[in-house]
Protein backbone atom coordinates (compact mmCIF):
# COMPACT_ATOMS: atom_id res chain seq x y z
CA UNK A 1 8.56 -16.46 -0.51
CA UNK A 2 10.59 -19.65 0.44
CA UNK A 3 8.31 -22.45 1.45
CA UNK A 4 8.03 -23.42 4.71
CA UNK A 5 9.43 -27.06 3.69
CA UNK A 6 12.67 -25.75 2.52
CA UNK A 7 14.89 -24.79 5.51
CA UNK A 8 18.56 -24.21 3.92
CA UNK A 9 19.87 -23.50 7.85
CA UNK A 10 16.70 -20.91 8.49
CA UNK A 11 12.44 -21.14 8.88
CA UNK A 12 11.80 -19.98 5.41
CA UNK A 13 8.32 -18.93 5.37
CA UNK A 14 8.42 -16.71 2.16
CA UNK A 15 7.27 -17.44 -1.68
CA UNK A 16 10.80 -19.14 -2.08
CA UNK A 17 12.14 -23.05 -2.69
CA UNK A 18 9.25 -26.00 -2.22
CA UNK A 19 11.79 -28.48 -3.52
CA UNK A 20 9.11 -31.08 -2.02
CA UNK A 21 6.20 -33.07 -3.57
CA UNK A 22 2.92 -31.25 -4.86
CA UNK A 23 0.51 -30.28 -3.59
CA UNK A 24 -3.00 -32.26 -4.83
CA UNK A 25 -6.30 -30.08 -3.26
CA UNK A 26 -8.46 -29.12 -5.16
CA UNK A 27 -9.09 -25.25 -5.79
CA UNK A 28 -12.71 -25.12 -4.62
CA UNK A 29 -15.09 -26.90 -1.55
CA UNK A 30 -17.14 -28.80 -4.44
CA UNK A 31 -17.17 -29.19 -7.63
CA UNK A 32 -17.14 -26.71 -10.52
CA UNK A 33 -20.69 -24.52 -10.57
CA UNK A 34 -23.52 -25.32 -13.15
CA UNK A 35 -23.53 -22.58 -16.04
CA UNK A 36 -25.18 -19.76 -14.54
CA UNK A 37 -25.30 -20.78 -11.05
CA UNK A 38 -24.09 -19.69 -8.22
CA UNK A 39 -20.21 -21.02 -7.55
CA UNK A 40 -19.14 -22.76 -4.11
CA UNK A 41 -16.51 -21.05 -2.08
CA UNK A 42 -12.72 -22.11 -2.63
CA UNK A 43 -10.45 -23.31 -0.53
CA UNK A 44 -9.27 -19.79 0.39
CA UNK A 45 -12.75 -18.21 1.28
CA UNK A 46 -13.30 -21.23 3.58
CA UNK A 47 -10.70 -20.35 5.71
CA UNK A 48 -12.96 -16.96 6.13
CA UNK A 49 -14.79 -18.00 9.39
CA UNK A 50 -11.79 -19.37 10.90
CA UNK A 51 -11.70 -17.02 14.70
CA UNK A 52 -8.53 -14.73 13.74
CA UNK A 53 -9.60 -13.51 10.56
CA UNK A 54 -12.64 -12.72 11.89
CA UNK A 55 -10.73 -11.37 14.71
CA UNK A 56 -9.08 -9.14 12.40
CA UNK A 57 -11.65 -7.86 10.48
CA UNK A 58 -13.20 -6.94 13.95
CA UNK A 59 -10.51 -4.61 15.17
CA UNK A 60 -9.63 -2.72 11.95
CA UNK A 61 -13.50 -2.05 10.96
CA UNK A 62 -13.04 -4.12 7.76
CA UNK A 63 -15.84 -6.41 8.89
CA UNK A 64 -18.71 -4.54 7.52
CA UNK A 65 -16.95 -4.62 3.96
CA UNK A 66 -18.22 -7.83 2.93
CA UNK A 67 -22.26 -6.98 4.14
CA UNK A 68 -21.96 -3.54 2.22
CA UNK A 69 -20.55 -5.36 -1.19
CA UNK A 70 -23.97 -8.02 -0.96
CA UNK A 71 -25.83 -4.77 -0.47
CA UNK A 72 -24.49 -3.37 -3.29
CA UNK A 73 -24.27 -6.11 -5.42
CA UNK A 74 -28.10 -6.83 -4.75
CA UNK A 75 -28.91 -3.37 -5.82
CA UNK A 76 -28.06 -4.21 -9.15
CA UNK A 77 -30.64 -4.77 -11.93
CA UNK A 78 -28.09 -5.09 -15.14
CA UNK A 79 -24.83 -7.10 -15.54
CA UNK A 80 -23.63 -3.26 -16.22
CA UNK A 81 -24.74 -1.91 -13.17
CA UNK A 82 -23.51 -5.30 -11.49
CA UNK A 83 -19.51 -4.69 -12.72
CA UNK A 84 -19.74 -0.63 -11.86
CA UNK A 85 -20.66 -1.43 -8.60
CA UNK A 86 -17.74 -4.41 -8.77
CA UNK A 87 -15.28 -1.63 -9.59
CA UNK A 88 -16.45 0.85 -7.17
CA UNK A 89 -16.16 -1.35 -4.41
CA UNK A 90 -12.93 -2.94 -5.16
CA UNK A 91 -10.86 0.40 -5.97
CA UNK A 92 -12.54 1.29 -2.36
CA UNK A 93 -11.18 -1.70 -1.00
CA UNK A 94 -7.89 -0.71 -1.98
CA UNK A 95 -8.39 2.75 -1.03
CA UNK A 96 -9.58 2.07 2.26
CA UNK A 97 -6.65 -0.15 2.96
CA UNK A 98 -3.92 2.13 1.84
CA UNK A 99 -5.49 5.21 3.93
CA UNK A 100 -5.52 3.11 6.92
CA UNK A 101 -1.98 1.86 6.94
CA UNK A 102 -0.85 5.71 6.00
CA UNK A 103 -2.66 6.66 8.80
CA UNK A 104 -5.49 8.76 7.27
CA UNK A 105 -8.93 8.21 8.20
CA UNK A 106 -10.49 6.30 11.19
CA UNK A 107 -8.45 3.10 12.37
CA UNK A 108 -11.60 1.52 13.07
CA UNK A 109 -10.27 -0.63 15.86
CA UNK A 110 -7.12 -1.16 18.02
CA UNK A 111 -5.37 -3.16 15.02
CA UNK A 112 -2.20 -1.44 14.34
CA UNK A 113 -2.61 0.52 11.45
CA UNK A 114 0.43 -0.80 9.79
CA UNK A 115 -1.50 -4.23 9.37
CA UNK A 116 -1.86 -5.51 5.39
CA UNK A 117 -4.38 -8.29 7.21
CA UNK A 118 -7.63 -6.61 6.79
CA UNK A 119 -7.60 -6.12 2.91
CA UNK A 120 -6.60 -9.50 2.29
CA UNK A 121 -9.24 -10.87 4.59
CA UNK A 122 -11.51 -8.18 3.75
CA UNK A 123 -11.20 -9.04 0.05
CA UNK A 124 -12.03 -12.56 0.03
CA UNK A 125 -15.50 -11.73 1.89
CA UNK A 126 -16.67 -9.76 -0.87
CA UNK A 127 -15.06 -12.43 -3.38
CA UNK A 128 -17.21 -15.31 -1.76
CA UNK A 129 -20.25 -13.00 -1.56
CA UNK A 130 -19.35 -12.39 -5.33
CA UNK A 131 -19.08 -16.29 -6.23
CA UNK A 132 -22.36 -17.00 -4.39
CA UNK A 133 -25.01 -13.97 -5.85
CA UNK A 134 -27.62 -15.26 -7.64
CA UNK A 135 -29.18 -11.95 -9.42
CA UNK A 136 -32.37 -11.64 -10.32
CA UNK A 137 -31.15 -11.01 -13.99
CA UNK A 138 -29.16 -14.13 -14.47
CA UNK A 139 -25.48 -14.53 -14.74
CA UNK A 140 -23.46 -17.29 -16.55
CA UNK A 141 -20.40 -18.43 -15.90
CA UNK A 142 -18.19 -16.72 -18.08
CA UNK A 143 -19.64 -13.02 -16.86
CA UNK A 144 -19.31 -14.30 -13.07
CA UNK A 145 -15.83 -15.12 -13.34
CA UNK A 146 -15.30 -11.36 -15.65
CA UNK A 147 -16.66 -9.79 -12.09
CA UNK A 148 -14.44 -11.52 -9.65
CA UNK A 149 -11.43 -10.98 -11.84
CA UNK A 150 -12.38 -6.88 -11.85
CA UNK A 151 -12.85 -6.80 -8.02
CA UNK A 152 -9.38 -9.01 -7.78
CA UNK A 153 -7.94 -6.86 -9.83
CA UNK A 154 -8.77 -3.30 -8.37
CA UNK A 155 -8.79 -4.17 -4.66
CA UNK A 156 -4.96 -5.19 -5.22
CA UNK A 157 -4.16 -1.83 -6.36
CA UNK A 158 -3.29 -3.34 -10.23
CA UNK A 159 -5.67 -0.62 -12.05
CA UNK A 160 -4.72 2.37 -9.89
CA UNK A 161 -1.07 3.10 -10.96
CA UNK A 162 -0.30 6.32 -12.09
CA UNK A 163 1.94 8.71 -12.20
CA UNK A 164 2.42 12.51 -12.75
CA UNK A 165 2.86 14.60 -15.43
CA UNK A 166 6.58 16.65 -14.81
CA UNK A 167 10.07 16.36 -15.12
CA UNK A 168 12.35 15.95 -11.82
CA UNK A 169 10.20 13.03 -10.27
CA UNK A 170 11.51 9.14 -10.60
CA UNK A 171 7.83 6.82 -11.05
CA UNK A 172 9.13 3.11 -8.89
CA UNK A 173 6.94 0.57 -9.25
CA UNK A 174 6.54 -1.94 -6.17
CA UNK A 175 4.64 -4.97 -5.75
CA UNK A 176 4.06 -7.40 -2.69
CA UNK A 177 1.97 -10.51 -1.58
CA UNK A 178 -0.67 -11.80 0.42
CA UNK A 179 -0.38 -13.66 3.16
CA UNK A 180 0.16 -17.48 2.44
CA UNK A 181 1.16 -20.94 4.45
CA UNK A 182 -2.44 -20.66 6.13
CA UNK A 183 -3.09 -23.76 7.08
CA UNK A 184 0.35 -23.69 8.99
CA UNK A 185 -0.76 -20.08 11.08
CA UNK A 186 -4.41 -18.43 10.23
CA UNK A 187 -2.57 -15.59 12.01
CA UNK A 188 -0.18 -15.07 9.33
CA UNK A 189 0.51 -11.36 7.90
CA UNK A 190 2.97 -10.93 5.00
CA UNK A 191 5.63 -7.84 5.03
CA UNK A 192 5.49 -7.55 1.18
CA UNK A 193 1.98 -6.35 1.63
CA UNK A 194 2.33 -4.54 4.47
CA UNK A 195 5.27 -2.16 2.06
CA UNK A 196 2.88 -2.16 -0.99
CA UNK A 197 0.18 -0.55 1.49
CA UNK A 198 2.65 1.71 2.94
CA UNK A 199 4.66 3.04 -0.09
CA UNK A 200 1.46 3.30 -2.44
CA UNK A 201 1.08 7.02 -3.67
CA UNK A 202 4.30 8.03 -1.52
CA UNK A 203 7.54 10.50 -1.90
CA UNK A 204 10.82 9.07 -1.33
CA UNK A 205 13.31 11.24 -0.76
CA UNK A 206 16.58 10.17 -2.84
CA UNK A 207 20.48 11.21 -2.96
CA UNK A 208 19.26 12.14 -6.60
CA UNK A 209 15.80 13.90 -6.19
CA UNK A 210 12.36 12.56 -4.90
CA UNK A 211 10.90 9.12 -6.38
CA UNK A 212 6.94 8.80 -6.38
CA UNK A 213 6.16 4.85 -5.57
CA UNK A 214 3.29 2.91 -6.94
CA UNK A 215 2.31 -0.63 -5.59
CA UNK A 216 0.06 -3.53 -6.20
CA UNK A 217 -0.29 -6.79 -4.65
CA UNK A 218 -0.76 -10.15 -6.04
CA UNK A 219 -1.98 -13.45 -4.91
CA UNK A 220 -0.34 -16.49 -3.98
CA UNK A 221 -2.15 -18.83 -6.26
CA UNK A 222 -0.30 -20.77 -9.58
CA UNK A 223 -3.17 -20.28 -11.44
CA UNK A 224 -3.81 -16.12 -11.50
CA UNK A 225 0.37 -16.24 -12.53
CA UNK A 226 -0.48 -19.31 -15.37
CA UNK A 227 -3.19 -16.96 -16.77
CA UNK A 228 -0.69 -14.25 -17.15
CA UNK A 229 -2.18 -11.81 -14.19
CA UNK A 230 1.72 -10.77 -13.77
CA UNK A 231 2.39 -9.14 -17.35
CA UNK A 232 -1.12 -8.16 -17.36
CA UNK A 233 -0.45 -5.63 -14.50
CA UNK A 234 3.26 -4.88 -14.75
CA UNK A 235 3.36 -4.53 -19.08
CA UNK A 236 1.37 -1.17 -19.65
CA UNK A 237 3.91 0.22 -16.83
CA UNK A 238 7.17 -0.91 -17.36
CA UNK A 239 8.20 1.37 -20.12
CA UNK A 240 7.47 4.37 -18.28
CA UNK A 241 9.53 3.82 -15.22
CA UNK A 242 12.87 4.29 -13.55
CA UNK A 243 12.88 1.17 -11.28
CA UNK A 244 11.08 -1.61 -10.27
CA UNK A 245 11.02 -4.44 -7.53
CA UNK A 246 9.38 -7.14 -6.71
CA UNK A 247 8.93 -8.16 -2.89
CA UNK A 248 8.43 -11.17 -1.25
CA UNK A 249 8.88 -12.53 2.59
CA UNK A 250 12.02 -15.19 2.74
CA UNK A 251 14.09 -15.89 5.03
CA UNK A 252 14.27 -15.64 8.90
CA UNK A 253 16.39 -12.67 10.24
CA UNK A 254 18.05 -11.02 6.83
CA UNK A 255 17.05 -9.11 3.75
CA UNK A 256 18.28 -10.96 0.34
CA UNK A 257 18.39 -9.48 -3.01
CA UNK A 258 18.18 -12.00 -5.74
CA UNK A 259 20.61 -12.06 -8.43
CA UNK A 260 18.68 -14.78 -10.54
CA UNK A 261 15.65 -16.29 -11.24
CA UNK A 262 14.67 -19.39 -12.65
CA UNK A 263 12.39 -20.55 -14.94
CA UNK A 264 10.95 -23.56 -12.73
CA UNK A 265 8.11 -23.79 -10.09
CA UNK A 266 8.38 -26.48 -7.42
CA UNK A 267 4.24 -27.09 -6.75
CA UNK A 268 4.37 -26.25 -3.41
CA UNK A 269 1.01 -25.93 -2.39
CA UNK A 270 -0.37 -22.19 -3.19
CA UNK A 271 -3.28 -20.32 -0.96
CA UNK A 272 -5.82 -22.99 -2.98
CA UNK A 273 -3.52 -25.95 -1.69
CA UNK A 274 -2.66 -26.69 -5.60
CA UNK A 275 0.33 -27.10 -7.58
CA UNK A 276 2.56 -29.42 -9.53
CA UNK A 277 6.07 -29.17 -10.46
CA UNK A 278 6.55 -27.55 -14.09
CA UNK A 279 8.38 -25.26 -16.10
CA UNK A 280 7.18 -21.43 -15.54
CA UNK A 281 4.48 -21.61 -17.86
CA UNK A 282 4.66 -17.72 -20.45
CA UNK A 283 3.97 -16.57 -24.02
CA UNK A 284 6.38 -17.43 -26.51
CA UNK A 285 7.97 -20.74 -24.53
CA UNK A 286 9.89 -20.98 -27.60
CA UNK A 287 12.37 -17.97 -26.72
CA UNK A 288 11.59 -18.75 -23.24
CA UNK A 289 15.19 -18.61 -21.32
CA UNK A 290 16.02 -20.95 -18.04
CA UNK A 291 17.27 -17.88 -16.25
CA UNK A 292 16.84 -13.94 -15.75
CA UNK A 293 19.12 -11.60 -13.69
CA UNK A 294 18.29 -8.87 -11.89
CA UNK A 295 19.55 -5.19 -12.76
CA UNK A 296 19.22 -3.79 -9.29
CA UNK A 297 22.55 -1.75 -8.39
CA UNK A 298 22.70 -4.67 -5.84
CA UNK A 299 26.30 -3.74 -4.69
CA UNK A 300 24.99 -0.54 -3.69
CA UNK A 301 22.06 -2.21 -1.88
CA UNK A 302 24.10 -4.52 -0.08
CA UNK A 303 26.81 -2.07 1.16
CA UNK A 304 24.26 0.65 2.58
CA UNK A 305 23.03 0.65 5.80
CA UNK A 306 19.31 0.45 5.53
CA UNK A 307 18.05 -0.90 8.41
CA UNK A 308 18.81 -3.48 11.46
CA UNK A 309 18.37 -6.40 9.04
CA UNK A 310 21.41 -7.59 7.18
CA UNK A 311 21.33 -7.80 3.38
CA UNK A 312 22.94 -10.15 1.17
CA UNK A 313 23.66 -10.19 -2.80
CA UNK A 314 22.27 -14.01 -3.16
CA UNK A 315 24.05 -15.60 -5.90
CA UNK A 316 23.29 -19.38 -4.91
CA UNK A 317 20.64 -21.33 -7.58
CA UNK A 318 19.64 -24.88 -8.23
CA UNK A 319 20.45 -26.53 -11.40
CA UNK A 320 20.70 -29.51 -13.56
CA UNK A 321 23.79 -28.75 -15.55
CA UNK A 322 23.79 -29.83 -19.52
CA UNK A 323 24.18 -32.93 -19.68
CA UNK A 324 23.26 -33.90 -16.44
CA UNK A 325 20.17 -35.69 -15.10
CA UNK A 326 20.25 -34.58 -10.93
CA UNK A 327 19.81 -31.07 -9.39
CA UNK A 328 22.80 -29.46 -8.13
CA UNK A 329 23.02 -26.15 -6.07
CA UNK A 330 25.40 -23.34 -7.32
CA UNK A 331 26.36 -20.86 -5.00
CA UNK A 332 27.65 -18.90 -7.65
CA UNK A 333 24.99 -18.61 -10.41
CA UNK A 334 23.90 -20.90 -13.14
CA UNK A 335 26.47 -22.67 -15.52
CA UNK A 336 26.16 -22.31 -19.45
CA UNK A 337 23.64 -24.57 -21.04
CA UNK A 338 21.94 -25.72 -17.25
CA UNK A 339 17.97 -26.26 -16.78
CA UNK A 340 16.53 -24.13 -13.97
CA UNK A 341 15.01 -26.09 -11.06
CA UNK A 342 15.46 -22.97 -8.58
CA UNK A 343 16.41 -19.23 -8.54
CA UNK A 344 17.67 -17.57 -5.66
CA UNK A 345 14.37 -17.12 -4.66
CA UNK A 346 13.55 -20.77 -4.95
CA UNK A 347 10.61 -22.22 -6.95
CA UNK A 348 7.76 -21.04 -5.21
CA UNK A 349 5.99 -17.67 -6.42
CA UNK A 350 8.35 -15.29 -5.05
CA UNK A 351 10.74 -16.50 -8.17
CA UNK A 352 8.11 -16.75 -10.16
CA UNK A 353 6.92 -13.01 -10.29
CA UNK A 354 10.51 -12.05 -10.27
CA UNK A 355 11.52 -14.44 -13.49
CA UNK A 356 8.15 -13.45 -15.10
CA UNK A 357 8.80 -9.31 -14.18
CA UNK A 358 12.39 -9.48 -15.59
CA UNK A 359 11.28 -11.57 -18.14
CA UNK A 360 8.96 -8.90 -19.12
CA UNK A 361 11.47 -6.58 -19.08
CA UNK A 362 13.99 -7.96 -21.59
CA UNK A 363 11.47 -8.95 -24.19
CA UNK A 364 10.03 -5.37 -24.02
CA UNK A 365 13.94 -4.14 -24.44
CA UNK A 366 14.48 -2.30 -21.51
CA UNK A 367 17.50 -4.91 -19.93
CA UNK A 368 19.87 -2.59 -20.21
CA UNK A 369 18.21 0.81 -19.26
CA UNK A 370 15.43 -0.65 -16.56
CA UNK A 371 16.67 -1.42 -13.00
CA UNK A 372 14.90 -4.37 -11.78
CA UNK A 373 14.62 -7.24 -9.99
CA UNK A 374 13.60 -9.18 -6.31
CA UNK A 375 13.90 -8.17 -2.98
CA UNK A 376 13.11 -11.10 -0.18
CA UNK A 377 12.31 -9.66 3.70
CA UNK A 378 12.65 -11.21 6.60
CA UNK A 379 10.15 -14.09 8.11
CA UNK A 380 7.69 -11.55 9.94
CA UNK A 381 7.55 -13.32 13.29
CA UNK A 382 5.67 -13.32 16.20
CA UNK A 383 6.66 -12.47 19.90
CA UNK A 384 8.40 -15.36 22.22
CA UNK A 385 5.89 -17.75 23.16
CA UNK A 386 3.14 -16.21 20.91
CA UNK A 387 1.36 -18.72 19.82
CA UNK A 388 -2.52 -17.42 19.74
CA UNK A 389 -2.63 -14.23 19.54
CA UNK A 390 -3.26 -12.39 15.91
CA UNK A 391 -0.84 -9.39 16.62
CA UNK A 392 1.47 -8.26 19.94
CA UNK A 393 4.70 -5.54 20.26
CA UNK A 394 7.41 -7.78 18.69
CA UNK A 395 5.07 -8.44 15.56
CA UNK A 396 4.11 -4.80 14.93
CA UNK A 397 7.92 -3.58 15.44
CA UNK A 398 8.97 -5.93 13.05
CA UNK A 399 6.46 -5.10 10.61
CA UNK A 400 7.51 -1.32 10.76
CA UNK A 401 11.40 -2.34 10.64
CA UNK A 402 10.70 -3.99 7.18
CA UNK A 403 8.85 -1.48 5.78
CA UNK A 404 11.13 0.92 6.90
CA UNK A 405 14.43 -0.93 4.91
CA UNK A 406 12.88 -1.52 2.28
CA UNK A 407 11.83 1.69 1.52
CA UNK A 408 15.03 2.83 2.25
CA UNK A 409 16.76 0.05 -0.27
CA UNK A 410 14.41 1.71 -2.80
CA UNK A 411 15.88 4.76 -2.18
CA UNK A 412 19.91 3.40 -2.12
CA UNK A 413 18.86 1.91 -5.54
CA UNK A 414 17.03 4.87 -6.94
CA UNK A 415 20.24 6.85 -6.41
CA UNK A 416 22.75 4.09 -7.05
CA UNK A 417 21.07 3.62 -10.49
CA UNK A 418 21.19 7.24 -11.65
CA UNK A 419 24.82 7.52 -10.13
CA UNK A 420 25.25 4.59 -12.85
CA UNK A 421 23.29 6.31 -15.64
CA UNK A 422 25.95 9.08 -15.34
């Protein structure tokens, strides 16, 4: 994502470059929740009632998930019973979402199916519901919070990757994003979530055999990535697969694949309007390097012909070189010895899941045998003169045109990587 205050010639909208001052909101409406009370809705859930999420929950059916999940939830008599019916709901969630974009099931409105609106909106309902139930049998704090991190985690797809058994089958591992920038357009939808919907549980057909795909999605919030929610999901998996890339939205009108990542966030404000400029906070910030490269066969990327959007090997970063005290852009990479204050995918959380993925891989050894890396989209952009309604032609099309490339860059780099293994 490239925030919307960093414009470098285009309307970045993505998790990219917020080389701007912080962000200083608060993460909730009130203050933090009495031990064993119910919590207050965040800053996110408020934005719930706003007319175009509603809207949206309307016209794809997703508005009754929220009602059935307090049902639910209120059927509980046990803290037990409370997180089965947590983890039932949210893998449904998921599910649900996935089936509709693949185009199984009902639609349950005129939506377009392709649409990665209704789980996000669909997920903070049951979220605030979550916060706010006060059950009969008590629950603290600390088993509250246990709950809403089990429904985040399964209704983003982060507990249901898996992969068959058998030889002849590459396992690719995709994530994407909500939606973010809010408070700029309620209406926004983000493309990275729209692909993780529609390549979850697929076939791609490669030059060197089929690849199976497995996706999750992640929030745009500094403090799930602080508390490690990023090697949480992406750890048990790495090991076991042939490729993986992260995906963000970026920049207006072209596809970039990032060469390198830094190992600095900007505090542009997140989906909870927080942040603060700081160094990528990880394990071990000992060993901690400013800067990870992708190993995407990005020559092979850039030279296929994917899809109507152009894609470019982006080398540029943003640097304080040693010795130096002031930032300094790099078109070609880093310089020996320099301190990170952007990747090529800026210093918002776009960069920051690709630093902390790559990162991942190198300490788990896999550098030199694991392709991986970033992938930016294109700003998903509404119709000429658009400036109301949640969806129209122009916005669908080029919903389905991103999907489309990127799955086919997964399956130029799939091949292009096993070319390379010889």
């Amino acid at each position: 994502m490239i925030s919307p205050r960093v414009r470098i010639g285009v309307l970045g909208l993505a998790l990219l470059a917020a080389l701007s001052s912080p962000a200083t909101a608060t993460a909730t409406a009130a203050g933090p929740a009495a031990p064993g009370s119910a919590a207050p809705p965040t800053v996110e859930e408020l934005r719930l009632d706003k007319a175009a999420p509603q809207e949206i929950l309307r016209r794809s059916g997703f508005d009754t998930v929220a009602p059935d999940f307090a049902r639910a939830l209120d059927r509980a008599r046990s803290y037990a019973q409370a997180r089965r019916v947590v983890e039932r709901e949210g893998s449904a969630l998921w599910r649900r979402a996935v089936d509709r974009v693949q185009g199984r099931g009902p639609a349950g409105g005129d939506l377009s199916r392709d649409d990665d609106r209704p789980l996000y909106w669909a997920r903070l309902g049951m979220t605030r519901e979550l916060r706010g139930w006060e059950p009969r049998f008590g629950l603290d704090a600390e088993r509250r919070a246990r709950l809403i991190d089990t429904l985040e985690r399964t209704s983003r797809g982060q507990t249901a990757i898996r992969y068959p058994h058998g030889e002849g089958l590459k396992r690719v591992l995709v994530t994407g994003f909500d939606p973010f920038t809010l408070d700029r357009d309620i209406r926004i939808s983000n493309p990275s979530g729209a692909v993780a919907l529609a390549l979850d549980g697929t076939v791609i057909e490669t030059a060197s055999g089929p690849a199976r795909v497995e996706t999750a999605v992640f929030p745009v919030r500094w403090r799930d990535f602080t508390d490690g929610t990023v090697e949480r999901a992406l750890r048990p998996h790495l090991p076991g697969v042939d490729l993986f890339t992260t995906v963000s939205q970026g920049r207006v009108g072209r596809v970039d694949v990032e060469r390198t990542n830094g190992a600095w966030r900007g505090g542009f404000g997140d989906n909870e309007n927080t942040g603060r400029p700081e160094t990528v906070p990880v394990s071990d910030p000992a060993s901690q390097p400013q800067w990870t490269s992708t190993t995407l066969p990005y020559a092979a990327i850039t030279a296929a012909q994917t899809g109507r959007f152009p894609v470019y090997d982006n080398t540029s970063v943003t640097e304080i070189p040693a010795g130096g005290t002031e930032p300094v852009v790099r078109p070609e990479g880093p310089t020996p010895g320099s301190t990170a204050r952007a990747g090529g995918g800026g210093d918002y959380l776009s960069n920051e899941i690709a630093y902390r993925a790559t990162l991942l891989r190198d300490r788990l050894g896999l550098h030199d045998t694991l392709p991986g890396g970033h992938v930016h989209t294109p700003v998903l952009e509404f119709g000429a003169g658009n400036t109301t309604e949640v969806t129209d032609p122009r916005f669908v099309r080029n919903r389905l045109d991103i999907v489309a490339q990127v799955r086919a860059i997964v399956s130029v780099a799939v091949s292009a990587s096993e070319r390379a293994r010889g």
